[in-house]
Structure formats: structure tokens, C-alpha cells
C-alpha atoms as a PDB file:
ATOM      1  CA  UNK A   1      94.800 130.303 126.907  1.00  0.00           C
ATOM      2  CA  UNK A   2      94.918 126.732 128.599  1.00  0.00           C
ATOM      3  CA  UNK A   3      91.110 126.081 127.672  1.00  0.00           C
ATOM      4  CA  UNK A   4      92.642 126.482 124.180  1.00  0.00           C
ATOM      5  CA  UNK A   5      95.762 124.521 124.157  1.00  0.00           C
ATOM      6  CA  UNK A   6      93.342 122.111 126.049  1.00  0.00           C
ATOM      7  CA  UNK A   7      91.255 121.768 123.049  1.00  0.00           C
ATOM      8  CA  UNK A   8      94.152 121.254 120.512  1.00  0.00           C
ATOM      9  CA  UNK A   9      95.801 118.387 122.577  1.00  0.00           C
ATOM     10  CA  UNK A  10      92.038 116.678 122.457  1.00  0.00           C
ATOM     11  CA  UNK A  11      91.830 117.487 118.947  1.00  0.00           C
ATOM     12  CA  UNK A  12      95.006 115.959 117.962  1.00  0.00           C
ATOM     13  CA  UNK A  13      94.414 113.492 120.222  1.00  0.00           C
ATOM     14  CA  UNK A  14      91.049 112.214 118.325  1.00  0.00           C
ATOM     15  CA  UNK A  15      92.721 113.163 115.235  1.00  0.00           C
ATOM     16  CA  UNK A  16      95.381 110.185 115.575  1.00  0.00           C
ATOM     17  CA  UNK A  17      92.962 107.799 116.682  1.00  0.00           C
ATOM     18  CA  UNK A  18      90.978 108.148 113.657  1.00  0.00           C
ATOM     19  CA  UNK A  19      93.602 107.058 111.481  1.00  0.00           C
ATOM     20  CA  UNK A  20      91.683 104.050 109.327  1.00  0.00           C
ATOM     21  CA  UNK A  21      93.451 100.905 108.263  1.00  0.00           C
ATOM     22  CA  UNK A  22      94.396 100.877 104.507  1.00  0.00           C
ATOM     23  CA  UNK A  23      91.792  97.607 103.362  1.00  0.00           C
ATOM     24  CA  UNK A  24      95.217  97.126 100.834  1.00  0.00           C
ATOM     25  CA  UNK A  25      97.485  96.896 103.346  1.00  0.00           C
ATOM     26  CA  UNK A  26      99.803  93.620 104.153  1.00  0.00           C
ATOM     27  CA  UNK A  27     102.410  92.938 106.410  1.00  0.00           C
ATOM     28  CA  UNK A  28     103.106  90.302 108.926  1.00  0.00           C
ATOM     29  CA  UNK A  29     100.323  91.020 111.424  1.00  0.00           C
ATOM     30  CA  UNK A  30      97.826  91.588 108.815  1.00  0.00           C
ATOM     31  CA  UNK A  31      95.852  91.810 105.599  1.00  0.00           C
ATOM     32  CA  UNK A  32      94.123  94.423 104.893  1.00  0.00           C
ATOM     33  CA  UNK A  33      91.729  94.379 107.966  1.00  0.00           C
ATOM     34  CA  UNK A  34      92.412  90.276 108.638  1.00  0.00           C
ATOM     35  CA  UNK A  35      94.813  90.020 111.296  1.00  0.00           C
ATOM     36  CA  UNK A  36      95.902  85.904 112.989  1.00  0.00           C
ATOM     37  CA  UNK A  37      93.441  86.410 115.709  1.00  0.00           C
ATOM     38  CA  UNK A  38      90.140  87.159 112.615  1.00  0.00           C
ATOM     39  CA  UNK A  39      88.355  84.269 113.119  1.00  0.00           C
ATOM     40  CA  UNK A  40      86.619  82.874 110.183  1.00  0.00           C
ATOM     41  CA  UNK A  41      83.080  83.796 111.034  1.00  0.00           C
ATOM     42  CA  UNK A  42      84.413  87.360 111.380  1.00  0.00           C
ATOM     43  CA  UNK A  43      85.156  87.545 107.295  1.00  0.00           C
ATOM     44  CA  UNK A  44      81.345  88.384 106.468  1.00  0.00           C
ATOM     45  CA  UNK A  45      81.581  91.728 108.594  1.00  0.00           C
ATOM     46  CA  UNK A  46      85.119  92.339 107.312  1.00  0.00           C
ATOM     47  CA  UNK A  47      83.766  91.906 103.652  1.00  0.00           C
ATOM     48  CA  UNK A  48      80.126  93.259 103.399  1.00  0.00           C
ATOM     49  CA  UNK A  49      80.459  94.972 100.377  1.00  0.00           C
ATOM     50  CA  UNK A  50      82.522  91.923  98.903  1.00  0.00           C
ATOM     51  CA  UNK A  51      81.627  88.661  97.561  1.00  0.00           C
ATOM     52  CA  UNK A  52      82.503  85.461  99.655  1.00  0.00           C
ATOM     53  CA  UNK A  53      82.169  82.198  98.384  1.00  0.00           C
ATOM     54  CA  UNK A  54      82.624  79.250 101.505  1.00  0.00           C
ATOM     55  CA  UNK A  55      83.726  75.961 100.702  1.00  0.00           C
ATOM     56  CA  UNK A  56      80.703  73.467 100.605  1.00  0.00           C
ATOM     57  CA  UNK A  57      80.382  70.805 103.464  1.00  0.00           C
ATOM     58  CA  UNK A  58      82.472  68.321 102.113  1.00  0.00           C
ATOM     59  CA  UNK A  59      85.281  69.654 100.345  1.00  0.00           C
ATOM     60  CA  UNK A  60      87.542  69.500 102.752  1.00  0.00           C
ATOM     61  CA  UNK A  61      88.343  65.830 101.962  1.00  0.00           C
ATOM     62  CA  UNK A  62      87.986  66.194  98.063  1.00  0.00           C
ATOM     63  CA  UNK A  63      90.843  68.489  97.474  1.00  0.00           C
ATOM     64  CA  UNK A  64      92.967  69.791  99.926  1.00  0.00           C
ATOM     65  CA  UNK A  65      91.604  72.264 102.402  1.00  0.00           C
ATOM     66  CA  UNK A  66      88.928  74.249 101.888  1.00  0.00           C
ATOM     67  CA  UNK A  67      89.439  78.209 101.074  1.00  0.00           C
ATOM     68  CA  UNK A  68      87.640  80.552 101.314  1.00  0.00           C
ATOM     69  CA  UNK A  69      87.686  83.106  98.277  1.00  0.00           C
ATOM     70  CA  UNK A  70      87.071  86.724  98.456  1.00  0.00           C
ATOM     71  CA  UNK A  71      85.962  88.746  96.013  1.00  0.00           C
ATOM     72  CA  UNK A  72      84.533  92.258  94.870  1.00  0.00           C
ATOM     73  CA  UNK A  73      81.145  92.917  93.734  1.00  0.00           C
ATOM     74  CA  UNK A  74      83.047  93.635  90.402  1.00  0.00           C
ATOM     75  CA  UNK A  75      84.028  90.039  89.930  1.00  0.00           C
ATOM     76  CA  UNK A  76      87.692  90.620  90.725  1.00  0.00           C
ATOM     77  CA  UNK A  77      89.235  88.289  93.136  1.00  0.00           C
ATOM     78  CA  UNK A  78      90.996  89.748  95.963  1.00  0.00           C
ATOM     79  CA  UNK A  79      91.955  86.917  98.252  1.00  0.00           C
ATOM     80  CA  UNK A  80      92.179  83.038  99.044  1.00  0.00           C
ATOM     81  CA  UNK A  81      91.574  82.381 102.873  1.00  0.00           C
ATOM     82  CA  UNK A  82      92.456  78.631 104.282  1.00  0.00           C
ATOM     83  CA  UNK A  83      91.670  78.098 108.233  1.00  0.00           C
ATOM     84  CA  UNK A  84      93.425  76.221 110.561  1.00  0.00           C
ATOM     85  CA  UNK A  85      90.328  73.999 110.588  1.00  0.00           C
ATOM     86  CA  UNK A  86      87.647  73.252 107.300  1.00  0.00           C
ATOM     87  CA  UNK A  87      84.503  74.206 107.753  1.00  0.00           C
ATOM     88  CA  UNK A  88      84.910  75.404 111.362  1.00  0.00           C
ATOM     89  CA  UNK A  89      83.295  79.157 112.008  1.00  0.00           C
ATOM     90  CA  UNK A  90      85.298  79.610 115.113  1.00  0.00           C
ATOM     91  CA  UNK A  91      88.613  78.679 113.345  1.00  0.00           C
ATOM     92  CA  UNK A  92      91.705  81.515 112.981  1.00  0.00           C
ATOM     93  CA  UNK A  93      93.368  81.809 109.466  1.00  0.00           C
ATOM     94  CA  UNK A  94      96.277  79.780 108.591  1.00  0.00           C
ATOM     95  CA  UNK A  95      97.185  81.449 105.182  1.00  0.00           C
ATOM     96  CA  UNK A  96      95.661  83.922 103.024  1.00  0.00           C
ATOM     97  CA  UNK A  97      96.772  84.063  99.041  1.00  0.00           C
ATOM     98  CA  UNK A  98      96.821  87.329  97.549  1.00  0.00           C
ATOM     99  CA  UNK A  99      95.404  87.577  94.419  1.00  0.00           C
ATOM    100  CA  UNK A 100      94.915  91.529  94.075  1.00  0.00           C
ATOM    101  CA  UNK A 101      97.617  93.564  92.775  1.00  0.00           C
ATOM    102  CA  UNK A 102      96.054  96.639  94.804  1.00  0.00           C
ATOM    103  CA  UNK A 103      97.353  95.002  97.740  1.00  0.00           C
ATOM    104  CA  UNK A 104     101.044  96.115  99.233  1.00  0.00           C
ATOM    105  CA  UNK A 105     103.483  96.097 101.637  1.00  0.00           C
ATOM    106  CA  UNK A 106     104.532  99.007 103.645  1.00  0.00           C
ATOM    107  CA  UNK A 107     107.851  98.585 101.117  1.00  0.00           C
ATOM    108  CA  UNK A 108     105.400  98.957  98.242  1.00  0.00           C
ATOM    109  CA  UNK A 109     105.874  95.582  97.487  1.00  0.00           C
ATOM    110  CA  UNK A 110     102.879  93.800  95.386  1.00  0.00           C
ATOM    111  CA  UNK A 111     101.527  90.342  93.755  1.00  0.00           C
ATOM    112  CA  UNK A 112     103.559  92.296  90.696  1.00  0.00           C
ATOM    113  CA  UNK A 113     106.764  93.233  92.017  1.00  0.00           C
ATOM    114  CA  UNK A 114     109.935  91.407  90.793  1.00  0.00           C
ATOM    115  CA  UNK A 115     111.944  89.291  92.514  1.00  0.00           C
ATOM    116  CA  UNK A 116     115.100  92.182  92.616  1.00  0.00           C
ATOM    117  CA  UNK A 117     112.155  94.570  94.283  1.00  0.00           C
ATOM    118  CA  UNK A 118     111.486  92.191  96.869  1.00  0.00           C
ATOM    119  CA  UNK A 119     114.766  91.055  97.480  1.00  0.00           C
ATOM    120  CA  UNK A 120     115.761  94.762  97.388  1.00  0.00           C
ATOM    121  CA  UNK A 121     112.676  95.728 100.179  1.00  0.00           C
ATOM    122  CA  UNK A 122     113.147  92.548 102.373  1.00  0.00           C
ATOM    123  CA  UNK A 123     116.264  89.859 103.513  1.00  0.00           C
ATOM    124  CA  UNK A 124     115.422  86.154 101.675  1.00  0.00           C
ATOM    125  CA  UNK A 125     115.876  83.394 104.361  1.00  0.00           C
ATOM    126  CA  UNK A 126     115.925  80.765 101.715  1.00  0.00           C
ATOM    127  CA  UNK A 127     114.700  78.722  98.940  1.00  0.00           C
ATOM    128  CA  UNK A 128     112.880  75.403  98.538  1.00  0.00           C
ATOM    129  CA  UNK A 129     112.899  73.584  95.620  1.00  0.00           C
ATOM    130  CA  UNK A 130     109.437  72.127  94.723  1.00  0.00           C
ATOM    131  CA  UNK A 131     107.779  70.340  91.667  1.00  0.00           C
ATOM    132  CA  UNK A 132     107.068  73.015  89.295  1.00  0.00           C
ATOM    133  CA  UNK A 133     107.928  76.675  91.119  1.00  0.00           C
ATOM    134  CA  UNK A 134     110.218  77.275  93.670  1.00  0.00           C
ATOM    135  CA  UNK A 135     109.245  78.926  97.218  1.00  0.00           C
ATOM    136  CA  UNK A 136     111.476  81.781  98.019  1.00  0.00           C
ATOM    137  CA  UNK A 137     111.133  82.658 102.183  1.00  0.00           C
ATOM    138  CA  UNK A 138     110.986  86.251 103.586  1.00  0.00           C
ATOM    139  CA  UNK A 139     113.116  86.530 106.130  1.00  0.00           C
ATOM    140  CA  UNK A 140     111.176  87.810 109.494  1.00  0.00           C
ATOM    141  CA  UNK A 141     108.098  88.240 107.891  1.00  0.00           C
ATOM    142  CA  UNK A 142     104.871  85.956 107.688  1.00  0.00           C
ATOM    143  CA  UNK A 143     104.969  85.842 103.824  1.00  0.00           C
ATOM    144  CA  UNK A 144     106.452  83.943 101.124  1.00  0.00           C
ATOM    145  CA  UNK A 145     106.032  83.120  97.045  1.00  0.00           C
ATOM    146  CA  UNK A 146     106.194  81.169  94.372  1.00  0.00           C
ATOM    147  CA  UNK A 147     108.743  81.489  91.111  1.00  0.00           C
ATOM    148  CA  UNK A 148     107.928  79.254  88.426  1.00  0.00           C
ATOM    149  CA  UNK A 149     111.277  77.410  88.032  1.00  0.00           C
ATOM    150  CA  UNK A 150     110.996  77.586  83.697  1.00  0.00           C
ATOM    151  CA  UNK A 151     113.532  80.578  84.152  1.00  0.00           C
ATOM    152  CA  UNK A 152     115.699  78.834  86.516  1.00  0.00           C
ATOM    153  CA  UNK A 153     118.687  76.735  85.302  1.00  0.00           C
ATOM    154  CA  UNK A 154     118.241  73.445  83.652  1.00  0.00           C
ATOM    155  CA  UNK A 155     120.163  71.738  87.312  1.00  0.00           C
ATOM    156  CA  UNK A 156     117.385  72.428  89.390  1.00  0.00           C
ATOM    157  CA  UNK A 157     114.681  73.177  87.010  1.00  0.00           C
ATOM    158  CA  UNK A 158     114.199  69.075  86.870  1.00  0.00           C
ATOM    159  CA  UNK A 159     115.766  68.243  89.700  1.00  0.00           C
ATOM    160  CA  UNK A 160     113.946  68.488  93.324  1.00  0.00           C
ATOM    161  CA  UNK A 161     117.036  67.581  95.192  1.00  0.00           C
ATOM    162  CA  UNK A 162     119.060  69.910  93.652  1.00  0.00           C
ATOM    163  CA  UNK A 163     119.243  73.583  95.897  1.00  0.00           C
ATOM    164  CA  UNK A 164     117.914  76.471  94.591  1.00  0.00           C
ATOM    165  CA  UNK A 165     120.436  79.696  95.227  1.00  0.00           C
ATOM    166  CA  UNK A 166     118.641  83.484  95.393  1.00  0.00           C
ATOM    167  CA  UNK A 167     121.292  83.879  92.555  1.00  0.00           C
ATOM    168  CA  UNK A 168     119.722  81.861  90.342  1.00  0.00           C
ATOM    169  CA  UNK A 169     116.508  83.468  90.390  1.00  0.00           C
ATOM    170  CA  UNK A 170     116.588  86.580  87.603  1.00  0.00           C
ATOM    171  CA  UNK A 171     115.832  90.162  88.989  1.00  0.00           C
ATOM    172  CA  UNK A 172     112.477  89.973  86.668  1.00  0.00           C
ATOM    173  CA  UNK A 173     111.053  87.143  87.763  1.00  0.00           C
ATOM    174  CA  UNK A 174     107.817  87.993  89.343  1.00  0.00           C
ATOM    175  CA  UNK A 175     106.156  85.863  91.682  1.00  0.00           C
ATOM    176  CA  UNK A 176     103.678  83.305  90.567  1.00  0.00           C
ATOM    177  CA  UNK A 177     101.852  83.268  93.711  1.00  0.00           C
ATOM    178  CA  UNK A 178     102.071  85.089  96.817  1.00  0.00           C
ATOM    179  CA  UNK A 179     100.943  83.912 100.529  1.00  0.00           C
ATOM    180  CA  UNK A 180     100.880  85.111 104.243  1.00  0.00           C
ATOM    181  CA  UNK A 181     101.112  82.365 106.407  1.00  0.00           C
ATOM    182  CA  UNK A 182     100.935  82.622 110.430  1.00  0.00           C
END
């Protein structure tokens, strides 16, 4: 009898190890299987069945920083990667962009969800009033977006200075970009 409860505890044991991370999976430790500590030389392992195009030597001074972009063998683009350094191998990620609708947060949140969904799932520190969009901040989370500010009132829709209330964003306004950031 104890050889065979001995066996069940080592099979549920091995059983609960083997739990696999969900590739679609984001929340503030991770993406998918990118966590702060991937380093960027690490991505070709984490993506072998994926397409990964690396910024060209370079870049880094022509436009920003260069990102790396990730996507299926299908053409579909899954995510934008920026390291703390360009065109440094050993470098940790900064921010990754989701493009991919397939990925989601343990609140089912997505690239598609509206702003009421994701104010509804998560608390919203704040917003910052940019050029074109407006960045709305996740409270205690390492992810933020981007609402295009055309549905936002004509006060701070052409005015940077002006602040940007979570009231003034409409419950279907769905985010025009989407970034974790650590």
C-alpha cells in the first residue's frame, strides 16, 4: 500500500512540473516564453519555428532604436522587441510591442480588448497626453497602451498640456498599440 501511494505522490509530482508555458501568455514577468532576464541572443532558440528579422548594423542611429520583429512562418507578425542596448547580443529587453491578437493576459485581456475590458480587468494609474494617441498606464503591471485621441474631446484632442481623465476615454475604444515595458 505505501509503494503505491509512493508512486502517486511521484506521479503527481512530475505531473505539475510538466505544466508548459502558454507561448500566448503575457503578464508582467513575461511574454509568452520572454521574461526581463531573456537576453537578446536567447530570441533565436525562443523562436525557431518563427521568423526574426534583426535590425541592420546601423539603424540604431537612423530611426530610433532598433527592434527586433518577430514573426510566424505564416507571415503574421507576433511581436516588436527593443533592447536596452542596439545591436548588443548580450543585451536584456526593454519593451516588447504586441502585435498578435492571440496573445492575453491571465484577465483575458488582448491587443483587441476595449478600453472598459481593461479598465474592468486591471486599476489605470494614469494618463499622458501625447501628440496624436494618448498613453493610458496599468496600474502594478509592466504594460501600457495607446488610444488614438480622434475619440477624445476636442480640449485635449489638440491640446498636449491639457490632462487626459480615464473618463474621457469611451468604453469602446480599443487600444492602438499595446507594450510591456520592464
Amino acid at each position: 500500500m505505501k509503494k503505491l501511494l509512493f508512486i502517486a505522490v511521484i506521479a503527481a509530482v512530475l505531473t505539475s512540473c510538466g505544466k508548459t508555458q502558454d507561448p500566448f501568455e503575457w503578464n508582467k514577468d513575461r511574454v509568452g516564453h520572454i521574461t526581463k532576464d531573456t537576453k537578446v541572443y536567447q530570441l533565436d532558440s525562443l523562436f525557431a519555428n518563427d521568423s526574426i528579422i534583426n535590425p541592420i548594423k546601423g539603424d540604431e542611429f537612423s530611426n530610433g532604436a532598433a527592434d527586433i520583429e518577430v514573426y510566424e512562418k505564416g507571415g503574421k507578425h507576433l511581436l516588436s522587441i527593443s533592447p536596452l542596448q542596439a545591436l548588443d547580443s548580450t543585451s536584456t529587453i526593454a519593451n516588447i510591442r504586441i502585435h498578435d491578437d492571440r496573445y492575453k493576459t491571465e484577465k483575458g485581456i488582448t491587443i483587441n480588448s476595449t478600453f472598459k475590458e481593461i479598465a474592468a480587468a486591471y486599476k489605470i494609474s494614469n494618463v499622458d497626453n501625447m501628440i496624436d494617441d494618448a498613453v493610458v498606464w496599468v496600474n502594478d503591471q509592466n504594460f501600457y497602451f495607446t488610444v488614438s485621441k480622434d475619440n477624445l474631446p476636442v480640449e485635449v484632442k489638440y491640446d498636449m498640456s491639457a490632462t487626459v481623465e480615464k473618463t474621457m476615454i469611451p468604453g469602446n475604444e480599443k487600444p492602438v498599440h499595446v507594450f510591456v515595458s520592464w
